[in-house]
C-alpha atoms as a PDB file:
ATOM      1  CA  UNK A   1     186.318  46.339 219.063  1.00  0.00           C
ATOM      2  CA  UNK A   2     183.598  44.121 219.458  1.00  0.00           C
ATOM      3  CA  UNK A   3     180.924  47.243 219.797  1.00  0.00           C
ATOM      4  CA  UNK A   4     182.218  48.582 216.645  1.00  0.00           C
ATOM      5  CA  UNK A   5     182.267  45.255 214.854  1.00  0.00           C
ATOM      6  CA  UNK A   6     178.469  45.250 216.296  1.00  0.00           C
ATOM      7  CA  UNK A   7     177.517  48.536 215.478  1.00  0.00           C
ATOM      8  CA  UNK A   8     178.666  47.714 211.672  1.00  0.00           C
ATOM      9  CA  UNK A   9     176.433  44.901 211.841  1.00  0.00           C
ATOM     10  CA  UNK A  10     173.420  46.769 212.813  1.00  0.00           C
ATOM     11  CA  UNK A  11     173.784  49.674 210.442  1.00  0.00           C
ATOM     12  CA  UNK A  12     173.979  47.187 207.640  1.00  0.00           C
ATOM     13  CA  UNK A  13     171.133  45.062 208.640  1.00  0.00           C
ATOM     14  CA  UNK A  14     169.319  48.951 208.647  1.00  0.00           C
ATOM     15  CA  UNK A  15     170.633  49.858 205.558  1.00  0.00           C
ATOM     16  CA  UNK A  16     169.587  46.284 203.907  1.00  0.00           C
ATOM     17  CA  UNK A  17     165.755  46.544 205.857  1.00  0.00           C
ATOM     18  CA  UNK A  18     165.375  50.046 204.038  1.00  0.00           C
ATOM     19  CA  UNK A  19     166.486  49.211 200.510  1.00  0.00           C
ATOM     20  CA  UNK A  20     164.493  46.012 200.676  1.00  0.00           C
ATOM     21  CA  UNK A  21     161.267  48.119 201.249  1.00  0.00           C
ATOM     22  CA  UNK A  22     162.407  50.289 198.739  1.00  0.00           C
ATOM     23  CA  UNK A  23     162.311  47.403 196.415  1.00  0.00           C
ATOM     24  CA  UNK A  24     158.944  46.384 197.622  1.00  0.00           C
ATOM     25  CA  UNK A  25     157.078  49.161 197.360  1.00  0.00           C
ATOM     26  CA  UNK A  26     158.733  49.840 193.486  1.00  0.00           C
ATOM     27  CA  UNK A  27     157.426  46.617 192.910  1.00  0.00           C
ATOM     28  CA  UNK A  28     154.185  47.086 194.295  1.00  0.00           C
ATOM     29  CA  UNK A  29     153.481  50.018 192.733  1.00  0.00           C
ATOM     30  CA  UNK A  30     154.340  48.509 189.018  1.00  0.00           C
ATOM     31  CA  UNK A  31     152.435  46.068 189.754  1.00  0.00           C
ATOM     32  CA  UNK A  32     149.238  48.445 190.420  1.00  0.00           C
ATOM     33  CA  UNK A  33     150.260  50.722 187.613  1.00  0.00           C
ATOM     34  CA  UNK A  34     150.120  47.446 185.049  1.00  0.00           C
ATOM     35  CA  UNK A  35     146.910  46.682 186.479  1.00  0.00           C
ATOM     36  CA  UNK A  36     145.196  50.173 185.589  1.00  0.00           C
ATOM     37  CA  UNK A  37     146.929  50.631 182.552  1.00  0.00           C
ATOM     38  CA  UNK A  38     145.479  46.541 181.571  1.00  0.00           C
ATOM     39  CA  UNK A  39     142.056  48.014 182.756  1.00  0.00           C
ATOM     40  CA  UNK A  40     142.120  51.112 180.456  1.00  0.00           C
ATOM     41  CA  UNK A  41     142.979  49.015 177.503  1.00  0.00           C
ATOM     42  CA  UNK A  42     139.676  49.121 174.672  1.00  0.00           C
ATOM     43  CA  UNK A  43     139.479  45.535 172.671  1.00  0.00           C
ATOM     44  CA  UNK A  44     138.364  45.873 169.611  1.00  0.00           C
ATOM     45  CA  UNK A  45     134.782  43.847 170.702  1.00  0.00           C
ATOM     46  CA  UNK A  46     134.502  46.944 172.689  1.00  0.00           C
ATOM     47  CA  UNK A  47     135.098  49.943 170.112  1.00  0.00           C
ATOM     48  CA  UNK A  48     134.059  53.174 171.238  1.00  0.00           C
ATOM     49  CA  UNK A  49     131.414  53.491 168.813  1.00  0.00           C
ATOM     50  CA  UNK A  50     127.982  54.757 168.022  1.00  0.00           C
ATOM     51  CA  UNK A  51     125.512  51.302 167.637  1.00  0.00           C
ATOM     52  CA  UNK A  52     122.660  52.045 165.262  1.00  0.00           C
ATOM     53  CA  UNK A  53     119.231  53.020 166.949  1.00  0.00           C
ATOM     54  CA  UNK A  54     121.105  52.965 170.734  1.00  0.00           C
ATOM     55  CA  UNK A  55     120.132  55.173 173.045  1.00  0.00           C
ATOM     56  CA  UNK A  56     123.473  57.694 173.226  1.00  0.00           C
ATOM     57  CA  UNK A  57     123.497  60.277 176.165  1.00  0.00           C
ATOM     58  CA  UNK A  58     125.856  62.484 174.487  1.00  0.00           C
ATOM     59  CA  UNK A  59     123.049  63.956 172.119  1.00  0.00           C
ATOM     60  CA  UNK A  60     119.652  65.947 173.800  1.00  0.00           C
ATOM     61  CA  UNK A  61     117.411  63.451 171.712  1.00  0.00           C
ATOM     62  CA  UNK A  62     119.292  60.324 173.131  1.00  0.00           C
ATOM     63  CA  UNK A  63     119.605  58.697 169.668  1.00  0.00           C
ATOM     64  CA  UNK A  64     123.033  57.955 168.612  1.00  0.00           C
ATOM     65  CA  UNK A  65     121.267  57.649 164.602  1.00  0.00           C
ATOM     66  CA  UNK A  66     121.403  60.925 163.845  1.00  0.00           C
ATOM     67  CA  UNK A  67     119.592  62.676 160.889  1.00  0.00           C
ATOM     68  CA  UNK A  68     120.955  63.547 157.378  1.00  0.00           C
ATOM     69  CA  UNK A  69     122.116  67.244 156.795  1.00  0.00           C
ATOM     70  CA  UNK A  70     118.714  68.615 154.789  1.00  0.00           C
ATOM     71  CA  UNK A  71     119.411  68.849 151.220  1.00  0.00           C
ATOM     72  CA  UNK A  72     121.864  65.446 151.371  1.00  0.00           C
ATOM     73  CA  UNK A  73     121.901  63.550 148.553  1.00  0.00           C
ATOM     74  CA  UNK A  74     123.267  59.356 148.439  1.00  0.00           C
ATOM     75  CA  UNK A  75     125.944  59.121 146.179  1.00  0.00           C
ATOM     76  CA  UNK A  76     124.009  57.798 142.515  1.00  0.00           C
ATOM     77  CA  UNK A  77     120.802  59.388 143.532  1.00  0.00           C
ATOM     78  CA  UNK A  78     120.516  62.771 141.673  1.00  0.00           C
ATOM     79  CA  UNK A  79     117.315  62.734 140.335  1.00  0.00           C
ATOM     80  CA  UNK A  80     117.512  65.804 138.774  1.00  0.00           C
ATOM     81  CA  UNK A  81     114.955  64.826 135.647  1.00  0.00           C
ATOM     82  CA  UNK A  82     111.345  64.600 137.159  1.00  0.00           C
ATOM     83  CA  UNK A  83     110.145  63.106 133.962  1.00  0.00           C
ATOM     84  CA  UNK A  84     112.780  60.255 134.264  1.00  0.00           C
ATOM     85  CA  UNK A  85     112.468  59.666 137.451  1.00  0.00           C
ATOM     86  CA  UNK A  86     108.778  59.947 138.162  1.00  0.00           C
ATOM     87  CA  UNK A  87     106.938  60.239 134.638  1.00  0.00           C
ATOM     88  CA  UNK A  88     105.022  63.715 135.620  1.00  0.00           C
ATOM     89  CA  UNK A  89     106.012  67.089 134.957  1.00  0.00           C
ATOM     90  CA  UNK A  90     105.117  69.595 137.535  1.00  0.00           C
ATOM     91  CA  UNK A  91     103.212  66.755 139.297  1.00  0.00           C
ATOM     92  CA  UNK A  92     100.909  65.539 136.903  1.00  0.00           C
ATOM     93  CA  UNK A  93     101.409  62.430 134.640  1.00  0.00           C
ATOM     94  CA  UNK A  94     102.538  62.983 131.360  1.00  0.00           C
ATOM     95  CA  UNK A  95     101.955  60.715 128.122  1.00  0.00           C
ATOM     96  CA  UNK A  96     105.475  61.338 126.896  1.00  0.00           C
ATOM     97  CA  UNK A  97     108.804  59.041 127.098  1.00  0.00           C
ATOM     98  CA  UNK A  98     112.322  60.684 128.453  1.00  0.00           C
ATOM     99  CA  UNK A  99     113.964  58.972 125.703  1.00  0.00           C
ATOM    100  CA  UNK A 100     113.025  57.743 121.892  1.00  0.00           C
ATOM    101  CA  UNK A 101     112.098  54.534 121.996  1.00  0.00           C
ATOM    102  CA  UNK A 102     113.305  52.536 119.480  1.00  0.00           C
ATOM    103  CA  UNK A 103     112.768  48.310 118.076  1.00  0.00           C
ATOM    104  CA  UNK A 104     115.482  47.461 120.945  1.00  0.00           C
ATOM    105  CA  UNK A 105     113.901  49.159 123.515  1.00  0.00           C
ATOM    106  CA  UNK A 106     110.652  47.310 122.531  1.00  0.00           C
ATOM    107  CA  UNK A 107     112.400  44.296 122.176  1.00  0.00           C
ATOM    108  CA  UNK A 108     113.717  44.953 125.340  1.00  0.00           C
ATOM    109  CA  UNK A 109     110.532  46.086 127.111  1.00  0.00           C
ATOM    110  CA  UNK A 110     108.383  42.962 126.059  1.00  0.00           C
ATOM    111  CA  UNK A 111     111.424  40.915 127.657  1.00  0.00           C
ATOM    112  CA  UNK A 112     110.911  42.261 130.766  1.00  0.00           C
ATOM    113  CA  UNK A 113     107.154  42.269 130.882  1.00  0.00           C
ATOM    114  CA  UNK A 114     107.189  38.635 130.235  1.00  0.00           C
ATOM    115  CA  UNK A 115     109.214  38.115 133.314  1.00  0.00           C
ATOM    116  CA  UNK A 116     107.953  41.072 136.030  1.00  0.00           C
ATOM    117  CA  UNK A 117     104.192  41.601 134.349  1.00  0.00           C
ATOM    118  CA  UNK A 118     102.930  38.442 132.630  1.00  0.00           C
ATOM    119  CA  UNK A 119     102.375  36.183 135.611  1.00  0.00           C
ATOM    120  CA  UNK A 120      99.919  38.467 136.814  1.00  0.00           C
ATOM    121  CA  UNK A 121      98.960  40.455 133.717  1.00  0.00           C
ATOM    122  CA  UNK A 122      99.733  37.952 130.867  1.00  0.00           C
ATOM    123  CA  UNK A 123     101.372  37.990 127.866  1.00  0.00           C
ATOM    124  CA  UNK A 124      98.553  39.672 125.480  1.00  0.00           C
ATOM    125  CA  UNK A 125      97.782  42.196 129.154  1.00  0.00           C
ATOM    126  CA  UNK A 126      94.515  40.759 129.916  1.00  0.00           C
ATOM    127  CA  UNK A 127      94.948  40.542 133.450  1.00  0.00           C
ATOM    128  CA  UNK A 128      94.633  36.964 133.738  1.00  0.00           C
ATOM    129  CA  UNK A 129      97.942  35.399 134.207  1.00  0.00           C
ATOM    130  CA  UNK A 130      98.684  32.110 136.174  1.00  0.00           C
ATOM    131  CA  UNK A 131      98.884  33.991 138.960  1.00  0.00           C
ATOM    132  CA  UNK A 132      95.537  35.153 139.172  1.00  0.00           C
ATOM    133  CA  UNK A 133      94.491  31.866 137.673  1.00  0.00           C
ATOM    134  CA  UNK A 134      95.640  30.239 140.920  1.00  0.00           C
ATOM    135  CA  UNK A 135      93.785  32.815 143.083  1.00  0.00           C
ATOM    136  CA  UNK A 136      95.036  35.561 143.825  1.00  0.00           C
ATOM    137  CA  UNK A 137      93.216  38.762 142.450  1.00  0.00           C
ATOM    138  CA  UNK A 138      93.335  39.637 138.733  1.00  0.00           C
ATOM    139  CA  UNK A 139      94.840  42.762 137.602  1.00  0.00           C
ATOM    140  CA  UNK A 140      92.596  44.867 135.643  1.00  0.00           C
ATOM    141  CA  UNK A 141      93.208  44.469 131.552  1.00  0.00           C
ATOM    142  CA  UNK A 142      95.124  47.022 129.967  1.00  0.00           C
ATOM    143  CA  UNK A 143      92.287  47.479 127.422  1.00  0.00           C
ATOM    144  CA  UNK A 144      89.803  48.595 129.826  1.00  0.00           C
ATOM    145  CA  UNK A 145      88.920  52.154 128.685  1.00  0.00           C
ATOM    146  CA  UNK A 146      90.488  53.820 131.846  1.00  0.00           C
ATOM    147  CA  UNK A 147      93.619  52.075 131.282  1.00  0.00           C
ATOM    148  CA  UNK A 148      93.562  52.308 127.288  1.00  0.00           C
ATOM    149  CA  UNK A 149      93.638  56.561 127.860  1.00  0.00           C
ATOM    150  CA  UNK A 150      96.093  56.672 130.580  1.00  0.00           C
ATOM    151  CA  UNK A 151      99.320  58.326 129.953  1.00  0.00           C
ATOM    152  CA  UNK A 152     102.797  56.136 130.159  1.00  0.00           C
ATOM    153  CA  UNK A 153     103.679  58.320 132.790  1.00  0.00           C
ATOM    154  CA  UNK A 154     100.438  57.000 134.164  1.00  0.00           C
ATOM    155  CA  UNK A 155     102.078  53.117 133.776  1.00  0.00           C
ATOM    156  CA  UNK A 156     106.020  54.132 135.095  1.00  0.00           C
ATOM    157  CA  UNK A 157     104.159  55.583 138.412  1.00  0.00           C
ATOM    158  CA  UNK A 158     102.548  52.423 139.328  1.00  0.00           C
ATOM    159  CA  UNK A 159     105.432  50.031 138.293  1.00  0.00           C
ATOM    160  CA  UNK A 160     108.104  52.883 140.680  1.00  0.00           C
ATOM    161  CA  UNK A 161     105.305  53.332 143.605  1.00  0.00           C
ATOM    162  CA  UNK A 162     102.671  50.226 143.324  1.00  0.00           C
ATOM    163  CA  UNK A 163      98.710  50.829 142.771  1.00  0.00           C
ATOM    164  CA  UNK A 164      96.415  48.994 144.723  1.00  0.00           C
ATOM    165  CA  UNK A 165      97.527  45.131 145.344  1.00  0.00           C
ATOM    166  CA  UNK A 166     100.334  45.884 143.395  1.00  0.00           C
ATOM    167  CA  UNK A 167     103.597  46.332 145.361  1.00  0.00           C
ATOM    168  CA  UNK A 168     106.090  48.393 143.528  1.00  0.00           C
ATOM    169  CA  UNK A 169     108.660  47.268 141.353  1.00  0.00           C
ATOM    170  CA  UNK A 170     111.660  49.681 141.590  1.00  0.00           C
ATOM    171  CA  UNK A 171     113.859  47.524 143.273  1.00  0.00           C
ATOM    172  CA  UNK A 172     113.804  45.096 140.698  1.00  0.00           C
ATOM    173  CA  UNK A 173     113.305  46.967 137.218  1.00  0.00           C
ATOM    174  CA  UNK A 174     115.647  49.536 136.582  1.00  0.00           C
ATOM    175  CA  UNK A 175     114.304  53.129 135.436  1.00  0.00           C
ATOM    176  CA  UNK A 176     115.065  52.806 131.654  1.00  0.00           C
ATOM    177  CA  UNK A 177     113.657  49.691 131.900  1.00  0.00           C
ATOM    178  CA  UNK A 178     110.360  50.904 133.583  1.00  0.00           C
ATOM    179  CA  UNK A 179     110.006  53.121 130.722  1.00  0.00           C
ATOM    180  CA  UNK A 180     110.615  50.606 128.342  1.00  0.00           C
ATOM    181  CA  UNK A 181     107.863  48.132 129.848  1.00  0.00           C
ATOM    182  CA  UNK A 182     105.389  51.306 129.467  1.00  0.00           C
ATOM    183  CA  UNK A 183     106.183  51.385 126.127  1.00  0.00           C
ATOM    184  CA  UNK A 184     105.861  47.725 125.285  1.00  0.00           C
ATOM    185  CA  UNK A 185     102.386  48.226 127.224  1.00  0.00           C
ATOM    186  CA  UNK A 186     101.292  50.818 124.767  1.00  0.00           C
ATOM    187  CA  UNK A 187     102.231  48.491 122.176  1.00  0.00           C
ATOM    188  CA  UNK A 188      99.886  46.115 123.329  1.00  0.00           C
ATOM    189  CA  UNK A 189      97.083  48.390 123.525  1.00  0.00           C
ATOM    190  CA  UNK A 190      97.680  49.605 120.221  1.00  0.00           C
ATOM    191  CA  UNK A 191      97.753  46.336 119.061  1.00  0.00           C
ATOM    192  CA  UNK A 192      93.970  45.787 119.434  1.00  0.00           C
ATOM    193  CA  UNK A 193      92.673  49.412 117.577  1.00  0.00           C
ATOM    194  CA  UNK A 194      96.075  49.635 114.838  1.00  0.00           C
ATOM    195  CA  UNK A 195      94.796  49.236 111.202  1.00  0.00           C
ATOM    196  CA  UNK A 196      97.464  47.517 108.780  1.00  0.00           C
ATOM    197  CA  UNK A 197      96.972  51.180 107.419  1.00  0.00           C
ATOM    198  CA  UNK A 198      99.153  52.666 110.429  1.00  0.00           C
ATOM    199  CA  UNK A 199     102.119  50.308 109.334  1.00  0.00           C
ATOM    200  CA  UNK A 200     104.686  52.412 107.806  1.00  0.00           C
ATOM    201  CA  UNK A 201     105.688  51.401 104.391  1.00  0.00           C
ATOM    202  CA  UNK A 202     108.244  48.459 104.115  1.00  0.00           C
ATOM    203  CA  UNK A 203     107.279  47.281 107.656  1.00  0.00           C
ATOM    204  CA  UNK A 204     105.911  43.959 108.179  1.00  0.00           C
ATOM    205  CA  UNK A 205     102.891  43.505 110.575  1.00  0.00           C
ATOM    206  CA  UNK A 206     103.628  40.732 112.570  1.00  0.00           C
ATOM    207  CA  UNK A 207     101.786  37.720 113.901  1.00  0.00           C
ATOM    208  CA  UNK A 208      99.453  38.163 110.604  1.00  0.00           C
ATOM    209  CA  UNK A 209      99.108  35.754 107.488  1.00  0.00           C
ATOM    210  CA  UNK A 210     101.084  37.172 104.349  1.00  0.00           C
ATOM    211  CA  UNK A 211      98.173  38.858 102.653  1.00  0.00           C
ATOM    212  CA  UNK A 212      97.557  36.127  99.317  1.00  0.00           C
ATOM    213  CA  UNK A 213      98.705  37.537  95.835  1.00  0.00           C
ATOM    214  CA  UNK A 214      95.925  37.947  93.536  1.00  0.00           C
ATOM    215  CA  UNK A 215      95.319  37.257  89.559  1.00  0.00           C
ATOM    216  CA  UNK A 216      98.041  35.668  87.385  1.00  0.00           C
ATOM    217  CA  UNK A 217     101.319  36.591  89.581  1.00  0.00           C
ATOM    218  CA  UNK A 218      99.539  34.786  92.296  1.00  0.00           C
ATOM    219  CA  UNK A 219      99.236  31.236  89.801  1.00  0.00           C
ATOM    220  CA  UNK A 220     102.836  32.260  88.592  1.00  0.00           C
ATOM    221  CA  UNK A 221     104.289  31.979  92.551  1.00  0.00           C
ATOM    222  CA  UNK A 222     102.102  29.215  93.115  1.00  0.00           C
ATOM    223  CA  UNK A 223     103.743  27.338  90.646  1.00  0.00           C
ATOM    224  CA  UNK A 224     107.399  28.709  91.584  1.00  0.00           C
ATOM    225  CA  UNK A 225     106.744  27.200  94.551  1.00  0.00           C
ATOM    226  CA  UNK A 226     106.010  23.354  93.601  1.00  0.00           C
END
């Protein structure tokens, strides 16, 4: 009786030793599967991602920048008018506008000369704004002769590309704009060879004295007037 009783004993102890390894080793081996699942995991600090200008191994170059598809075009940047765009026609500068130009876009043209042109160029174009009165090298006048028979195409080059000293201007005057400036220019040039003759009829020339009437209707406004 007591052998059986101790036999019982021992098989139970067994069967207890056993299951408790069992345990263990289930436990163990969640615990390493947590572990390499936790060191799979991707943060989003570490995206898996192409950095700008890194070196990528993936590609035969090594660049992970790769180049545009040839023939892409950025969204807004159709420039399908080469007069528009770049003021020559079959790459030579033209003296023609894309567009009439009209008072407003004169209006509109001296506005922003004043504020991109004049501190270098001046007002009246001379090429001696404060800028250069401070130093820094003058432009040349518009009124030189090379200047006074180039085209506006000739003008809306320089402002898009920059001539010389001159840094471009593209990223701060729109293209309209541009064109309107070259026309405002023109208007300045013409200012210093027009003839009251080229006024049209009905216009008034500006900046100019009202020419004095003559004979008795001048006497007769005179004395309107007091």
């Amino acid at each position: 009786m007591e052998r059986e009783t101790t036999s019982r004993v021992i098989v139970s102890k067994t069967v207890l030793s056993k299951v408790s390894l069992r345990q263990a080793a289930l436990v163990l081996l969640s615990a390493a599967g947590l572990l390499l699942v936790a060191g799979c995991r991707e943060d989003m600090h570490n995206q898996p991602k192409f950095i700008p200008l890194r070196e990528n191994e993936f590609y035969a170059d090594g660049r992970s920048a790769r180049p545009t598809v040839e023939g892409t075009i950025a969204r807004g940047q159709l420039q399908d008018d080469p007069l528009l765009y770049t003021g020559k026609l079959n790459g030579v500068e033209v003296d023609q506008f894309p567009f009439a130009i009209t008072q407003k876009d004169l209006e509109r043209g001296r506005e922003r000369f004043n504020i991109y042109c004049a501190p270098c160029h001046s007002q009246l174009g001379e090429g001696n704004g404060m800028v250069a009165l401070r130093g820094f090298k003058n432009p040349p006048s518009y009124f030189e002769p090379r200047l006074m028979t180039a085209s506006v195409g000739h003008f809306f080059n320089v402002m898009t590309n920059g001539w010389g000293a001159m840094g471009d201007y593209s990223a701060q005057v729109p293209v309209a704009d541009r064109w309107r400036i070259a026309a405002y220019i023109r208007a300045l040039q013409l200012s210093r060879t027009a003839k009251s003759g080229d006024v049209a009829a009905g216009q008034m020339v500006t900046n100019h004295a009202p020419e004095q009437p003559s004979g008795d209707a001048g006497v007769a406004e005179k004395t309107e007037a007091k």
